[in-house]
Structure formats: structure tokens, C-alpha cells
Protein backbone atom coordinates (compact mmCIF):
# COMPACT_ATOMS: atom_id res chain seq x y z
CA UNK A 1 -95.56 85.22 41.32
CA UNK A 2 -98.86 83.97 40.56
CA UNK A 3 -99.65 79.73 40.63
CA UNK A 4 -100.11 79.64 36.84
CA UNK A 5 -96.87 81.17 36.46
CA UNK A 6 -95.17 78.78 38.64
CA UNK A 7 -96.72 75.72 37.21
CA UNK A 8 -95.74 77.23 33.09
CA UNK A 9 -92.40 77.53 34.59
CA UNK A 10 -92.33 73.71 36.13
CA UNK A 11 -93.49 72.46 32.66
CA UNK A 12 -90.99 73.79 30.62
CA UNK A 13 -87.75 72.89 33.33
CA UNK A 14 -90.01 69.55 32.86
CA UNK A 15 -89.76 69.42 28.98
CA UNK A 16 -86.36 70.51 28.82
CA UNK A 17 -85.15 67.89 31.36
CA UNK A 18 -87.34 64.94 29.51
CA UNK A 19 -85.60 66.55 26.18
CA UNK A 20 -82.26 66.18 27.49
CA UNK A 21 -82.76 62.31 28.65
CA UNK A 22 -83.77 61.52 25.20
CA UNK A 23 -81.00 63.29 23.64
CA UNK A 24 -78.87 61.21 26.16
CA UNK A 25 -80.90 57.93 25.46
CA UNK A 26 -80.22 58.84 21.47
CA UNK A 27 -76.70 58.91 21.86
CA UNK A 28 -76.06 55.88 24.09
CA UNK A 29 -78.23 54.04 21.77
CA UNK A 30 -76.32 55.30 18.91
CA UNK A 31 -73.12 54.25 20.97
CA UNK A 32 -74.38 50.60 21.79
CA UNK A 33 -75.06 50.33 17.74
CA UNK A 34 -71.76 50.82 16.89
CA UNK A 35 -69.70 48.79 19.66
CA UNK A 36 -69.66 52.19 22.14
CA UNK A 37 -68.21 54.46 19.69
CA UNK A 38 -70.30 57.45 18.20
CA UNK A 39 -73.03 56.72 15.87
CA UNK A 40 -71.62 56.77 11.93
CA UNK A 41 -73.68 58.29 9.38
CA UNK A 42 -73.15 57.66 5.90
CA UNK A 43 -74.19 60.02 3.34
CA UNK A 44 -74.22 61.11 -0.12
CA UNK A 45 -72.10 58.35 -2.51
CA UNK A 46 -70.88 56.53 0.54
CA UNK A 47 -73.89 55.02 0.52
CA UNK A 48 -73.65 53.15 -2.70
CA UNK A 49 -69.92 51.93 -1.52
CA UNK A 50 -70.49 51.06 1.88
CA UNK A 51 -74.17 49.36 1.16
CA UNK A 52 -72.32 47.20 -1.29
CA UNK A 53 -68.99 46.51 0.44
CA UNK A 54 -70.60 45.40 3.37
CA UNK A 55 -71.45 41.99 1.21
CA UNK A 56 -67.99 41.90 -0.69
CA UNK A 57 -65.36 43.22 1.61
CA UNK A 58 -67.06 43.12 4.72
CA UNK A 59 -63.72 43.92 7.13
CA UNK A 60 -62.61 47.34 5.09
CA UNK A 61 -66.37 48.18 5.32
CA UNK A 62 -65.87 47.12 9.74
CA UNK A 63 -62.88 48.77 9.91
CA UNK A 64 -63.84 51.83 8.41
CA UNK A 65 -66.64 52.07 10.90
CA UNK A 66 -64.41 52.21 13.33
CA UNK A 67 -61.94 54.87 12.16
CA UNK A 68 -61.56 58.91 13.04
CA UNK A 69 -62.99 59.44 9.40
CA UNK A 70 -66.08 57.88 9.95
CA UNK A 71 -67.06 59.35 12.79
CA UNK A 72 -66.34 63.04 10.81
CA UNK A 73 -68.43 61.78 7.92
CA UNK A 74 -65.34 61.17 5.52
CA UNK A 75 -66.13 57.88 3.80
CA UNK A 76 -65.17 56.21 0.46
CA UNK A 77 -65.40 58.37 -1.79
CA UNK A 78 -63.59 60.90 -0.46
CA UNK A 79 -60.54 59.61 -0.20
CA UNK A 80 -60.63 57.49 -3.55
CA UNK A 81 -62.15 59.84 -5.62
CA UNK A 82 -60.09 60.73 -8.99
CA UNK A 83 -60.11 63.20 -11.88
CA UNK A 84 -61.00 62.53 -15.35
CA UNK A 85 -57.76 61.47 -16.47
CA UNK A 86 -55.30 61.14 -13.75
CA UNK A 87 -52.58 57.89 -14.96
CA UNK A 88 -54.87 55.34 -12.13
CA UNK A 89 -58.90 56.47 -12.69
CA UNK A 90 -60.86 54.65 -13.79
CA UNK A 91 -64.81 54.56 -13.59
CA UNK A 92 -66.81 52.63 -11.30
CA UNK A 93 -70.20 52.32 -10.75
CA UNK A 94 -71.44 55.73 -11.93
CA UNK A 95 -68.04 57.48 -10.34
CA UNK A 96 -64.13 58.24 -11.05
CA UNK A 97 -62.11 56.93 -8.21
CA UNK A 98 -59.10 55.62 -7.94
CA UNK A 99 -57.72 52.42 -6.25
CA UNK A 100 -54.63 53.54 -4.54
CA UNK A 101 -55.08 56.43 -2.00
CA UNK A 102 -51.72 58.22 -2.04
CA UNK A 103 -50.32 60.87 -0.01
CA UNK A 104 -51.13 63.48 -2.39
CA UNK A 105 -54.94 62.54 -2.09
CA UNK A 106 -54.54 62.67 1.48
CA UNK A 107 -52.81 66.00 1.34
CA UNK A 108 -56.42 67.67 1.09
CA UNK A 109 -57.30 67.07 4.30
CA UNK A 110 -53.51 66.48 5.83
CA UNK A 111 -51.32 68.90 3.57
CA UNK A 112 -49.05 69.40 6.59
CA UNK A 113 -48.28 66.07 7.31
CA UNK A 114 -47.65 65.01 3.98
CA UNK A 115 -45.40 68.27 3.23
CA UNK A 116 -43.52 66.86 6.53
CA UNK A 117 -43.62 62.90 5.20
CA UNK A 118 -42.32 64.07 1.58
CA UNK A 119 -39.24 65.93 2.74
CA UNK A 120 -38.09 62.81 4.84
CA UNK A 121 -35.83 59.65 4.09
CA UNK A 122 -39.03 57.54 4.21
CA UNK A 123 -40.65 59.05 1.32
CA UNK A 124 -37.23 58.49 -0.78
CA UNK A 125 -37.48 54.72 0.40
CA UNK A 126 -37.88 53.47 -3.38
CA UNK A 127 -34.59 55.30 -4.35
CA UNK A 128 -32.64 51.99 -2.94
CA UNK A 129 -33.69 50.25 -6.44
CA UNK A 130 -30.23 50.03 -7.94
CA UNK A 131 -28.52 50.09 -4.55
CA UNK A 132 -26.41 46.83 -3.46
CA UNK A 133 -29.13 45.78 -1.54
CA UNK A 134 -31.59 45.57 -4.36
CA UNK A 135 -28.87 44.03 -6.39
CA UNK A 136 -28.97 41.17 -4.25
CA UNK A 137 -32.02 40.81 -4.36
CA UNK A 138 -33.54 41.01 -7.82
CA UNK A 139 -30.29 39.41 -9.20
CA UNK A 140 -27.96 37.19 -7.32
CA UNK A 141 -31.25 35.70 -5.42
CA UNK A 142 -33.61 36.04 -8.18
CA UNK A 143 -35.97 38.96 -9.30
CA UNK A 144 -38.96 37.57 -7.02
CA UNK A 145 -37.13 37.77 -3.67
CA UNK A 146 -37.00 41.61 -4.28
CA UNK A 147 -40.14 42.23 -5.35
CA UNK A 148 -41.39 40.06 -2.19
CA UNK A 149 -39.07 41.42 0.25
CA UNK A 150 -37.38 44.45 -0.62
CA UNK A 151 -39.75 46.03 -2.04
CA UNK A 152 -42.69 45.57 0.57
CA UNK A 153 -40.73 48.07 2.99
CA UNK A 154 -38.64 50.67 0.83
CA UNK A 155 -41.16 50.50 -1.53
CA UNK A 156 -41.08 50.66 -5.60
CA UNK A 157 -42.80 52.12 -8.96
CA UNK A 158 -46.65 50.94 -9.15
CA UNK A 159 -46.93 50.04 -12.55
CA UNK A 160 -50.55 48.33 -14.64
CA UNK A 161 -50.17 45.84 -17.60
CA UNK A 162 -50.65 47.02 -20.46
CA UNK A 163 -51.54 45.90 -24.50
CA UNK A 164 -48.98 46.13 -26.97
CA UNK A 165 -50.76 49.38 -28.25
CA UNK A 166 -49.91 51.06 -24.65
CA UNK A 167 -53.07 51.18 -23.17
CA UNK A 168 -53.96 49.85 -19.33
CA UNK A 169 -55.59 46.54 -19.34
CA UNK A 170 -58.70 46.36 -17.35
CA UNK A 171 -61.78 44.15 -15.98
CA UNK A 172 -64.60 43.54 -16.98
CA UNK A 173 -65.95 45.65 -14.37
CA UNK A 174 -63.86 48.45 -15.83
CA UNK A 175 -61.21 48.39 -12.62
CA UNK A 176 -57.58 48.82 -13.92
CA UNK A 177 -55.14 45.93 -13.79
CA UNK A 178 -52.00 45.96 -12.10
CA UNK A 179 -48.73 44.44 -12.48
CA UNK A 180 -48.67 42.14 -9.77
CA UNK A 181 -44.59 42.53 -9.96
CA UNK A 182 -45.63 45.61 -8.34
CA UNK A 183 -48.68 45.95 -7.01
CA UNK A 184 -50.19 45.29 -3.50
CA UNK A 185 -47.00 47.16 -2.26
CA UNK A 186 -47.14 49.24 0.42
CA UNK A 187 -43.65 50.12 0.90
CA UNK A 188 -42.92 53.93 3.08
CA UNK A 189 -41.57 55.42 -0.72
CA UNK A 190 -43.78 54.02 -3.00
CA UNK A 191 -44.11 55.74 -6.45
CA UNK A 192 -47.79 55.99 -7.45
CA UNK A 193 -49.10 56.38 -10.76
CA UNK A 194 -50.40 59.61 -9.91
CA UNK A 195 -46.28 60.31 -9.23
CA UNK A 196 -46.54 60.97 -5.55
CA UNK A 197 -44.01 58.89 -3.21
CA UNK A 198 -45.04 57.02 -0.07
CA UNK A 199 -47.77 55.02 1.50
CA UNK A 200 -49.65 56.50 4.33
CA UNK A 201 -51.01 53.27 4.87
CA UNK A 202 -47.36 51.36 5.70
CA UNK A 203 -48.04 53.25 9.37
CA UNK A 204 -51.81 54.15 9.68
CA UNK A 205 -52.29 50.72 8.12
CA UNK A 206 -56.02 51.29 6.08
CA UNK A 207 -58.75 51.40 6.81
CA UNK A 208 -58.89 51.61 10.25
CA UNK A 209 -56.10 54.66 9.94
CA UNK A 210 -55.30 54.37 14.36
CA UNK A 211 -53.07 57.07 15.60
CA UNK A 212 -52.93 54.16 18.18
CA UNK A 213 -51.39 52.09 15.90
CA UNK A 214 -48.89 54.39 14.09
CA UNK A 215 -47.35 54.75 17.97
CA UNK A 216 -47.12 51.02 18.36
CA UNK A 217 -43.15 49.78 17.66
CA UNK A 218 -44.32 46.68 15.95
CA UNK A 219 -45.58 49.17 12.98
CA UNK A 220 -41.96 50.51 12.83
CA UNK A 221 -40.57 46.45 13.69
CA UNK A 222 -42.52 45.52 10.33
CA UNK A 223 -39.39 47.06 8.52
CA UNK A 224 -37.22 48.07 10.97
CA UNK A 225 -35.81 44.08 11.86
CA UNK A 226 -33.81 41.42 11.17
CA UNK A 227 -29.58 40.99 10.22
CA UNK A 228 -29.35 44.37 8.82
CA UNK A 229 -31.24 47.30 10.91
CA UNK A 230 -32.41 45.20 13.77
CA UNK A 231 -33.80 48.54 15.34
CA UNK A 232 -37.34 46.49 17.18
CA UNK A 233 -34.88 44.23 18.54
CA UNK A 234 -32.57 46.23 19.78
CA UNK A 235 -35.46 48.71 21.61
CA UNK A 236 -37.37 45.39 23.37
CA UNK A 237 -33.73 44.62 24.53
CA UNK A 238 -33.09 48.57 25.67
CA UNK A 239 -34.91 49.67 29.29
CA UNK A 240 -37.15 51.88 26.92
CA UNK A 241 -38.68 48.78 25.21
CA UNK A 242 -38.63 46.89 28.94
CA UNK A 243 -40.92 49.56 30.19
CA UNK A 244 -43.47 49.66 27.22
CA UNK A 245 -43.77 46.53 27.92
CA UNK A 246 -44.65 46.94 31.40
CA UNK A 247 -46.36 49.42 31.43
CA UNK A 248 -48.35 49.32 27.72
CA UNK A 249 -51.84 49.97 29.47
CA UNK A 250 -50.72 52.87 31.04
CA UNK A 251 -49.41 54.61 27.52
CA UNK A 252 -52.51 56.27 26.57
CA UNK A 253 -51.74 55.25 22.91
CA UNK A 254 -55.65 56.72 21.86
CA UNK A 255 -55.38 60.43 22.72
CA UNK A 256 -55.33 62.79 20.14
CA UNK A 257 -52.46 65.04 21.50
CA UNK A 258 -50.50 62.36 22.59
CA UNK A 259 -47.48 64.78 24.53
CA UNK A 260 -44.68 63.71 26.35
CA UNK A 261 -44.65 64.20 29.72
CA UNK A 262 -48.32 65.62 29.36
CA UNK A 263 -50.75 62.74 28.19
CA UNK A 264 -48.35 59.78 29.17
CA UNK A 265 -44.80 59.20 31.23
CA UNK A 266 -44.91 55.41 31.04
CA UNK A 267 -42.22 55.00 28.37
CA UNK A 268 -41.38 55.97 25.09
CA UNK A 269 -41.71 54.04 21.75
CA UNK A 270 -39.96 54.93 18.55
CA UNK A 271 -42.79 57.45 17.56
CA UNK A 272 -42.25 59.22 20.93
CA UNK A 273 -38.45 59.42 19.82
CA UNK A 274 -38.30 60.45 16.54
CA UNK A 275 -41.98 61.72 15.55
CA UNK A 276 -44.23 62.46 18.35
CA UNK A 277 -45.00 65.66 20.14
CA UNK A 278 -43.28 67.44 23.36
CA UNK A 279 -44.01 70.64 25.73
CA UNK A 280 -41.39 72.25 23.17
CA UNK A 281 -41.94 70.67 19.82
CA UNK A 282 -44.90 69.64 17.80
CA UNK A 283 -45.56 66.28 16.08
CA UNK A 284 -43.65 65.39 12.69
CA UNK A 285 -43.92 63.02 10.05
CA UNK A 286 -40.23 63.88 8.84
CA UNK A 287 -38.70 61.05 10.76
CA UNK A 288 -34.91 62.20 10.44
CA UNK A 289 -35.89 65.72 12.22
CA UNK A 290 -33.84 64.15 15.28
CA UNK A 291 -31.36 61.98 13.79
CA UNK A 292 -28.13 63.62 13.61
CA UNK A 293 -25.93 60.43 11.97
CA UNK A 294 -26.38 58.55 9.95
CA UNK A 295 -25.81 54.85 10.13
CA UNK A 296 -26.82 53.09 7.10
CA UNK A 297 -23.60 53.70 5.03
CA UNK A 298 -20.36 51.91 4.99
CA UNK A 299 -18.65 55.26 6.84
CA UNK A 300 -20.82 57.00 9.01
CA UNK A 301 -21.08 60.72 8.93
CA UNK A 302 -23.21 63.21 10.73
CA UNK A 303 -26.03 64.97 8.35
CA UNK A 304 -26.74 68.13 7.49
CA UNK A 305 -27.89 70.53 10.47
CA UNK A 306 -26.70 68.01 12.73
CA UNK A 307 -26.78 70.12 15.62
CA UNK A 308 -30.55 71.34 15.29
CA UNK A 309 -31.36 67.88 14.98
CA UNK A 310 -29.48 66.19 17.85
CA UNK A 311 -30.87 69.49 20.50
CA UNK A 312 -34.67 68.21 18.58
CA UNK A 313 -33.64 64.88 20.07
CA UNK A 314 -31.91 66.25 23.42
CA UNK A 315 -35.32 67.94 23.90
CA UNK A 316 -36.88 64.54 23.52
CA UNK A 317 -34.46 63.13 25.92
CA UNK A 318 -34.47 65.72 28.41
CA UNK A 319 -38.19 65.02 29.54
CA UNK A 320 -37.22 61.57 31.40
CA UNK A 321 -32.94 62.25 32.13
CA UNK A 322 -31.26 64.54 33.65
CA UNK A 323 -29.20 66.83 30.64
CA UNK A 324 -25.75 65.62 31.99
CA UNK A 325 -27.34 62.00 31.67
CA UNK A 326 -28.21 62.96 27.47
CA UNK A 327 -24.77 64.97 27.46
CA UNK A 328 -22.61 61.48 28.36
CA UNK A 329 -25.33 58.90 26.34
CA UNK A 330 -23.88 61.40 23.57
CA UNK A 331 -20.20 61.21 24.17
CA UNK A 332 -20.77 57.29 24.39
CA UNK A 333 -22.39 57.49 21.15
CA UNK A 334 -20.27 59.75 18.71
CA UNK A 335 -17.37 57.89 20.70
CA UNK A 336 -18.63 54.53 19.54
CA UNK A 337 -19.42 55.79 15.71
CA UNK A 338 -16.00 57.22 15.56
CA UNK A 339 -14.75 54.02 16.81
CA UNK A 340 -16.12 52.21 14.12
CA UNK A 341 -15.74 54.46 11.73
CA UNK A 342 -11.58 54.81 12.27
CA UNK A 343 -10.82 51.27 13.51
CA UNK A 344 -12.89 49.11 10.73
CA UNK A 345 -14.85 50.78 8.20
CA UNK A 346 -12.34 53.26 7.11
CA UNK A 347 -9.54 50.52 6.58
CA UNK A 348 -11.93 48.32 5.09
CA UNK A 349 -13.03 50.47 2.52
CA UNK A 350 -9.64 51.57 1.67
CA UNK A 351 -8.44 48.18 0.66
CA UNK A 352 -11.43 47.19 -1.21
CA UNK A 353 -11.07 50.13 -2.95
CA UNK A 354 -7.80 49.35 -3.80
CA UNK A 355 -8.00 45.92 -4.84
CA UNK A 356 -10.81 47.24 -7.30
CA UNK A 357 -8.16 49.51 -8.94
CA UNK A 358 -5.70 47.30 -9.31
CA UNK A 359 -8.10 44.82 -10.76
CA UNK A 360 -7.83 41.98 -8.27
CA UNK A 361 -11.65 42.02 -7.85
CA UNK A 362 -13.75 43.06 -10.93
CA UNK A 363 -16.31 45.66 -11.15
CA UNK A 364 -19.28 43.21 -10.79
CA UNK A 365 -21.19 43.41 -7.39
CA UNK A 366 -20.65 39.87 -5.24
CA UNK A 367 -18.76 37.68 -7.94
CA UNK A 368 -15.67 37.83 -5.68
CA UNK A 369 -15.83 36.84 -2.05
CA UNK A 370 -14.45 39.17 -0.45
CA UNK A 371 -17.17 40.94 -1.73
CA UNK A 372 -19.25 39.37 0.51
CA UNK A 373 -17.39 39.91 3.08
CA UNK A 374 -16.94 43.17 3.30
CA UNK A 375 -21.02 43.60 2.42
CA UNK A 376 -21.31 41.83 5.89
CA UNK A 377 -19.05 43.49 7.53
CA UNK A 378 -20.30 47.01 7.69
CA UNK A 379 -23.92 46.29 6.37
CA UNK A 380 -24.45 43.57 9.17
CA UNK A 381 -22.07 43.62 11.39
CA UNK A 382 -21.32 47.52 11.21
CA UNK A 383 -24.95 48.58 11.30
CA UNK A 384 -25.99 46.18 14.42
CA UNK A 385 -22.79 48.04 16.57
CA UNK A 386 -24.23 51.56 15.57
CA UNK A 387 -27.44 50.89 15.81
CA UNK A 388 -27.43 48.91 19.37
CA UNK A 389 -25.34 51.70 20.57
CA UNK A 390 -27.28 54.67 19.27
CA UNK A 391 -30.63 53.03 21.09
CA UNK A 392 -28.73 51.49 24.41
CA UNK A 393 -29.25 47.75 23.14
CA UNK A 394 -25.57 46.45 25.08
CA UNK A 395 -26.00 42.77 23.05
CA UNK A 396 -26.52 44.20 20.16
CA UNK A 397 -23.62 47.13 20.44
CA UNK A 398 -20.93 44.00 21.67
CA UNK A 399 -21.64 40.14 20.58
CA UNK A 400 -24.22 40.74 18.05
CA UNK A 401 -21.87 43.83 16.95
CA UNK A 402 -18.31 44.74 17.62
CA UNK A 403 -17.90 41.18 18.60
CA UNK A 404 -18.58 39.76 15.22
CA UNK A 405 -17.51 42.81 13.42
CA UNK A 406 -14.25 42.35 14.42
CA UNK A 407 -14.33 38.73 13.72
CA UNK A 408 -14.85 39.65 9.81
CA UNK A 409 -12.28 41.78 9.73
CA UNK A 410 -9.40 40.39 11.42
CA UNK A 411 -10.13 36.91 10.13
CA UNK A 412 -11.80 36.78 6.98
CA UNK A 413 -11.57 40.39 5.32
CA UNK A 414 -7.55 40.40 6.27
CA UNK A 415 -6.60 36.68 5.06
CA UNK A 416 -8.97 36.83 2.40
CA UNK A 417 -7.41 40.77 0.96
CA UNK A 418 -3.94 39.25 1.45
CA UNK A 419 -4.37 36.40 -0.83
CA UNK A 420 -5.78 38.53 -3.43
CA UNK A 421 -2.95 41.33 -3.27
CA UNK A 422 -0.27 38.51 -2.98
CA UNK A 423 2.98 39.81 -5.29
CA UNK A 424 1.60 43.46 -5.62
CA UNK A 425 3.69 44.75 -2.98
CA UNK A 426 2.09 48.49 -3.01
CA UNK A 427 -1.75 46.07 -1.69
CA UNK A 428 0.79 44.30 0.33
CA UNK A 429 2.07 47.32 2.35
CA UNK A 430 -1.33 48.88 2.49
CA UNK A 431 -2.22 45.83 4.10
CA UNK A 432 0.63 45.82 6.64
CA UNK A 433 0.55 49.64 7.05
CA UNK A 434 -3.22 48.77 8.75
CA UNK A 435 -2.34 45.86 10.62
CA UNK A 436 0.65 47.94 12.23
CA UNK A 437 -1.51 50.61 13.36
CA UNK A 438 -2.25 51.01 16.78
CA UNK A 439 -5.50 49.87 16.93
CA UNK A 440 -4.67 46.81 15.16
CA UNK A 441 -1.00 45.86 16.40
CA UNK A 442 -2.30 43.05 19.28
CA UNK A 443 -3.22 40.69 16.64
CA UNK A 444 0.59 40.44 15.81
CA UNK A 445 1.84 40.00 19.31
CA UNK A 446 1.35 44.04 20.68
CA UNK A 447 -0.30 42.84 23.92
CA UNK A 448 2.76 42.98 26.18
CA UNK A 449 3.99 40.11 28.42
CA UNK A 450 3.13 41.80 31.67
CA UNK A 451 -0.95 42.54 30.76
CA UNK A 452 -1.31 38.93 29.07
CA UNK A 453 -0.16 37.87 32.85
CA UNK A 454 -2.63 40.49 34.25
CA UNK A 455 -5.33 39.24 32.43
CA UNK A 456 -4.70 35.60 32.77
CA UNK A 457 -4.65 36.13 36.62
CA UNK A 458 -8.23 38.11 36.95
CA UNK A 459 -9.68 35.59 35.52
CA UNK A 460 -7.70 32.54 36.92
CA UNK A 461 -9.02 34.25 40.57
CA UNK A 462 -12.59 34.87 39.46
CA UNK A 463 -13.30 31.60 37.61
CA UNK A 464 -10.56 29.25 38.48
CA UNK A 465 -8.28 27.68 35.91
């Protein structure tokens, strides 16, 4: 090989090594520019939203930056863009968009995920209008405390204001108004105008859109809390929430697979439970997939295709316990819901229902007190004993459940049924026919003498008199 040769070889190694730095040098300066994430590149229409956003809402414009979609080019536009007379366009600036981004405009990019969303419980979320609960709230504690509270989680109709001819009311700007009775809402079943249920956002929370942050409890905790379905509480009291909390940096809550056992073994959160993916199962955004009870009602009963559902779950399970460890968690379980179900709710519901009929309470929701009490009972009470059981939360299954449930019962839903039924002997026997059941006879002296002694003794050795 001749010099000349050599040295034409040298120079282009050279250029191609000097190209390559500067490619590198391109992209770290790109990375530096946006906080160490890839460079984002705006284009086409996005240009006109994002160049004026960034002076009027300049966090959705920051947090958009920093999203999945921005880094693949998907900007404004493409998500809020609209048809020529869908119910909620409107025309802005030189373009048809629309203001709410609902599932069904995210279904052209996501159409499995939102076929999986729409077939669960949480896009039905709204349906609760009408139920007890939302009786309560938009009319024994006023219309407001619904709208505020209810609503914000299960969701409700998005409706505009309108003239008295029909037509939407709208800014001077030409953006549509909404009723603010219904709108911001970002309930899990919202009804859009464009008659889609759900909010993507009540999870991905816009405009960000994290896959981090759809993992996190606290996004399920927003709803999931409080007297009634106190399911964040009852997971930071479980050993699952313990170790998330231990171990959070170790969870690995940005990867895009995200597989048990595979891209983290730190703990599991309520995603990894009832959503996420496994070796054997892919991700899902129908969130009863796994759930084979339900707890929410007064009885509980198991749903449809329990079994496929609870081996989903066992599958789940199976990745951090042995399957005779899942086998007896589920004896415990159904044990616990039967329990409930035969012991309290059962009996409960059978005199209420029979004090209806014979007219003792009326047909009006929460004018008669025992009303009340029974609402607490198994909508309180009831659900904070299955719920703390079903997720391993002890406090919550005994003195924040069965503890108190039985309290209601015995002492308030008892007295309070016997003073209503007093001279209807057939309510009175009903009555007596539960109390005399097995389950029920030690409140009228069936603890015999010799186990009262027994019991008074352990603890007159362990504690003293």
C-alpha cells in the first residue's frame, strides 16, 4: 500500500471521528438546553401554541417540554385538534381544537389502552349520579358539596352554558364557556361533550402525562381515601406500602416496560397489583382484570369470571410468595367477606328491608335514622373490614373495621330497629330470630360461665387485675 493511500485513509478515519464528536457535542448540547433530556423540536402549528403559551401559561408550556410526547414531536395540536362540528370545537387562532382532550382523542395514538380503560369500572365512574352517595351529597348536604367532592373523583356530564335560544355561550376570543357546575372536572368517568367517558388525565395528570406518575399510590390515594374506601391508607399501613416506602429509589418508576420481577423487585404499588405488567401478563388499563369481589356494595359477591380474575391476581402474587402463601391470604380473605357478609350485612339488610315494607321508615333516603345507620354500617364500617382485609391492613380489618362494625350493629342498628318495629310482632320476631342465631347469641348471655372465667383469668395473669 502506497503512502498516499495510507495518508487518504488516515483523513477520512480522521473526518469521521471529528464527525462523530460533533454529533456527540450536538446532542449533549441539545441535552444541557433542555435540563438533560433530549432536545424538543417544535414544528408545524405547535409553533404558534407553544410560542404563545410560553407568555400565558408558562407551566403547561414547561411541562409539556418535559413529557414522552414532546420528545416524539406530538405537541398541541395534536392532541386538541377537533372537527368542524364536534358538540366542544370551537375555532382558535386560525384552527379547530378543542379544550378537553378525551380518551377518544387519545385513542388515535393509544386505541388499546383506551379500549382496555372503557370496558372497566373506572370509565363507568359517573354512573354513581343518582346513587345514595350522590344523594347525600347534592341534597341532604347541599348541591355544591357534590359537585366539589363527588364529582372530582367519579366524575360527571361536562356541560357549557348556553342562551335561551340553545346555543353555547362563548368569549370574546371565540373559546366556549363552560358550566362551572361542571367543568374543571377531572373525575376517572367523566362524560365529555364529544360523549366519550373518562379522563386520562385523573392518572397521567396533563401535561406532563409520567408513566412515573400513573405508578405512584398517591395518584390512586387522590380518590382512593378517607371513611369510605380508605384503600392509600390501608396499603402505607400493609408491609407492601412499608417497603415502597423504603425502598422508593430503588422502584425504577421511569422505565418504559416497567415488569415485575424484571425491571424492579423493591415492592409493589397499586399499579403493580391491579394494572401493571408481569413475565406472564401484559399491562392493562381495565383495573378490575384482577379483582374477583367486589366490595363496594352492602352484600358482597364475587363478579363475573371470578376465577380468571383472581389466577390474573395469583399470577401477580406469585412473583414475591410462595403459591401456598397466595392459596391461605385467599382462604383468609373469602373467609373474612363471608364473615361479613353472613354475620352483619345480610341481617342488616333484611330488617331494613322489612321495616321499609311495613312502612316504619318511608321511602325517602336518610329522613329516618336508622337510615343513617345502616348507611354507616356497611358503607363505612363494612367497606374499611373488606377492604383492610383484602390488602393485609390488620387496623383497618379489626378497630377501624369489625371493631366498629359491630359496634353499629349490636348497639345502634338493633335498639334503634326494635323501637321502630315495637307492637308489629312479625319485625319483632325477625328481630329476635337474628339475635338468637349463633353468631349473635353472646350478646344475650351465650358466653358460658366456664369461658367468661377463662378469659377473665388470661388476662388477670398477663396484666394484673
Amino acid at each position: 500500500m502506497s503512502l498516499r493511500v495510507k495518508q487518504l485513509i488516515v483523513a477520512v478515519l480522521s473526518l469521521f471521528f471529528l464527525a462523530s464528536l460533533l454529533i456527540v457535542a450536538w446532542i449533549e448540547g441539545g441535552k444541557q438546553r433542555a435540563g438533560g433530556k433530549p432536545r424538543i423540536v417544535v414544528t408545524g402549528v405547535n409553533e404558534q401554541c407553544v410560542s404563545c403559551h410560553e407568555d400565558k401559561t408558562p407551566v403547561i408550556v414547561a411541562q409539556w417540554k418535559d413529557s414522552v410526547h414532546a420528545q416524539k414531536a406530538i405537541g398541541c395540536y395534536e392532541c386538541h385538534q377537533a372537527e368542524e362540528g364536534e358538540p366542544d370545537a370551537f375555532r382558535h387562532e386560525g384552527h379547530i381544537i378543542a379544550t378537553i382532550v378525551s380518551p377518544k382523542d387519545c385513542a388515535r395514538c393509544h386505541e388499546k389502552e383506551v379500549a382496555e380503560f372503557t370496558a372497566s369500572h373506572h370509565a363507568r365512574g359517573a354512573q354513581f349520579v343518582g346513587s345514595l352517595d350522590n344523594i347525600l351529597g347534592e341534597i341532604v348536604e347541599g348541591p355544591l358539596a357534590a359537585q366539589n367532592g363527588c364529582w372530582q373523583c367519579h366524575g360527571s356530564p361536562v356541560r357549557f352554558l348556553r342562551d335561551d335560544a340553545g346555543n353555547i355561550l362563548k368569549y370574546e376570543d371565540g373559546r366556549l364557556k363552560f358550566d362551572p357546575a361542571t367543568w374543571p372536572n377531572t373525575g376517572i368517568g367523566r362524560i365529555n361533550p364529544d360523549g366519550s367517558n373518562g379522563s386520562c388525565t385523573a392518572c397521567h395528570s396533563r401535561h406532563v402525562f409520567s408513566k412515573a406518575m400513573a405508578r405512584q399510590p398517591e395518584v390512586c390515594g387522590k380518590c382512593h381515601m378517607g371513611p369510605d374506601h380508605p384503600q392509600i391508607e390501608i396499603y402505607y399501613e400493609s408491609k407492601h406500602g412499608i417497603a415502597f416506602k423504603t425502598r422508593i429509589d430503588e422502584m425504577n418508576l421511569d422505565s418504559d416496560s416497567w415488569v415485575l420481577g424484571k425491571d424492579y423487585t423493591a415492592a409493589p404499588t397499586c399499579a403493580t397489583c391491579h394494572m401493571s405488567a408481569t413475565r406472564n401478563q401484559p399491562v392493562t388499563h381495565d383495573v378490575g382484570a384482577r379483582i374477583s369481589w367486589t366490595l363496594r356494595p352492602v352484600v358482597s359477591k364475587k363478579l363475573e369470571n371470578w376465577e380468571q380474575k383472581r389466577e390474573a391476581m395469583k399470577d401477580v402474587c406469585n412473583h414475591c410468595h410462595s403459591p401456598s402463601f397466595v392459596n391461605a391470604f385467599y382462604d383468609q380473605f373469602d373467609a373474612s367477606i363471608e364473615l361479613y357478609n353472613k354475620k352483619f350485612a345480610i341481617p342488616a339488610q333484611k330488617i331494613m328491608d322489612a321495616l321499609r315494607k311495613k312502612g316504619k321508615i318511608t321511602p325517602t333516603p336518610f329522613d329516618d335514622e336508622i337510615e343513617w345507620t345502616f348507611f354507616l354500617l356497611w358503607h363505612h364500617e363494612g367497606r374499611r373490614a373488606r377492604m383492610g382485609v383484602s390488602m393485609q391492613g390488620p387496623d383497618y380489618t379489626q378497630w377501624h373495621g369489625f371493631f366498629e362494625l359491630a359496634h353499629r350493629f349490636y348497639f345502634e342498628l338493633i335498639p334503634q330497629a326494635k323501637e321502630l318495629a315495637e307492637g308489629d310482632e312479625e319485625l319483632m320476631q325477625l328481630i329476635a330470630d337474628i339475635e338468637n342465631a349463633p353468631e349473635h347469641r353472646w350478646k344475650k348471655g351465650g358466653l358460658d360461665k366456664k369461658t367468661i372465667q377463662q378469659i377473665q383469668k388470661f388476662y388477670q395473669e398477663r396484666y394484673g387485675k
